[in-house]
C-alpha atoms as a PDB file:
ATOM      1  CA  UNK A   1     119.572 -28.536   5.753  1.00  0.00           C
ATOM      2  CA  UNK A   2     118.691 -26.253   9.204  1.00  0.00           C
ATOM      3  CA  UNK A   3     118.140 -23.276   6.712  1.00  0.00           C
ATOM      4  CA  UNK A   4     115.649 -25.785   4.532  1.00  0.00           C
ATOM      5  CA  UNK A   5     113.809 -26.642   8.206  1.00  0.00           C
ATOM      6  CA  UNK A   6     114.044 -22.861   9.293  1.00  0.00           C
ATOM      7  CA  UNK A   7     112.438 -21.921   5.821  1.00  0.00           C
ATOM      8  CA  UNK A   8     109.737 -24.123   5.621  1.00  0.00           C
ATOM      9  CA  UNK A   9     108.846 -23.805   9.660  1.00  0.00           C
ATOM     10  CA  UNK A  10     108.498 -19.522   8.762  1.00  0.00           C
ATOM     11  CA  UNK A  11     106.916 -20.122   5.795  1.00  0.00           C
ATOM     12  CA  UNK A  12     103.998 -22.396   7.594  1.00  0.00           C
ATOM     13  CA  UNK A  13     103.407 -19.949  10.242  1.00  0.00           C
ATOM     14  CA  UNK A  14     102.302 -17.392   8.004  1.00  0.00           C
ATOM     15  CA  UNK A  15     100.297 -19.854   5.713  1.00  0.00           C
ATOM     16  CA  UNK A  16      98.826 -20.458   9.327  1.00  0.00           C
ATOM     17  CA  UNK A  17      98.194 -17.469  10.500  1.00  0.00           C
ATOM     18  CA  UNK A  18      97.086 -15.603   7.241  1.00  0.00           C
ATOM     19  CA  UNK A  19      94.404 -18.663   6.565  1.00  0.00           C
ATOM     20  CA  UNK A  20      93.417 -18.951  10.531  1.00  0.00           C
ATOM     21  CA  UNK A  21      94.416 -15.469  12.113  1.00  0.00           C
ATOM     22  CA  UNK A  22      93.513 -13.160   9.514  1.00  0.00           C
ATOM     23  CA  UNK A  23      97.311 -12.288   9.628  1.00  0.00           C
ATOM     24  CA  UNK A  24      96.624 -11.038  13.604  1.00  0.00           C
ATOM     25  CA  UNK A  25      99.988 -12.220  14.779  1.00  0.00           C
ATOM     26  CA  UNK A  26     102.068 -10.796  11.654  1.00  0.00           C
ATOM     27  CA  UNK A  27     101.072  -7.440  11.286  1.00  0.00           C
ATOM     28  CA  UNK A  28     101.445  -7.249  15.493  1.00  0.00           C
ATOM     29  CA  UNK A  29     105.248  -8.507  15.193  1.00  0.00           C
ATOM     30  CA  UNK A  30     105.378  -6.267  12.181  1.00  0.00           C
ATOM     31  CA  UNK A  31     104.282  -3.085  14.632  1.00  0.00           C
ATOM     32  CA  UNK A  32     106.276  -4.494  17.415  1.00  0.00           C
ATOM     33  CA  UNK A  33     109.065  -4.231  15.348  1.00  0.00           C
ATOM     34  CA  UNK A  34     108.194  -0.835  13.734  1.00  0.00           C
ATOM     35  CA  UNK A  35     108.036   0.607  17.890  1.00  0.00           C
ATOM     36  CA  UNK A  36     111.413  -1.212  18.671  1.00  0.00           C
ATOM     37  CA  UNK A  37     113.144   0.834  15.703  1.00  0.00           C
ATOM     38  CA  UNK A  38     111.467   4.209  16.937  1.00  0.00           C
ATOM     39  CA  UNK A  39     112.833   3.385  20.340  1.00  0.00           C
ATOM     40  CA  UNK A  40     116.405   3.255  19.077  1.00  0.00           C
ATOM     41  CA  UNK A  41     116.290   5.903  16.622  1.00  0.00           C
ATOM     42  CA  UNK A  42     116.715   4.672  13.666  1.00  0.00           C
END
C-alpha cells in the first residue's frame, strides 16, 4: 500500500507540473541529475 501512495503522489507531481510548470521543475531535476553523474564519472 506505501508503494500505491508513493506511485500516485510521483505521478501527480508531474501531472502538476507538466499542466502548471510547463515541465520547469522536471527537466531541472532531470539536468541536476545528468551534472551529478558527470561529477562521479559515470
Amino acid at each position: 500500500m506505501r508503494y500505491v501512495i508513493g506511485i500516485c503522489i510521483v505521478t501527480g507531481f508531474l501531472i502538476w507540473d507538466g499542466a502548471y510548470n510547463e515541465g520547469r521543475y522536471v527537466s531541472y531535476a532531470v539536468f541536476e541529475l545528468k551534472r551529478l553523474t558527470a561529477m562521479v564519472g559515470a
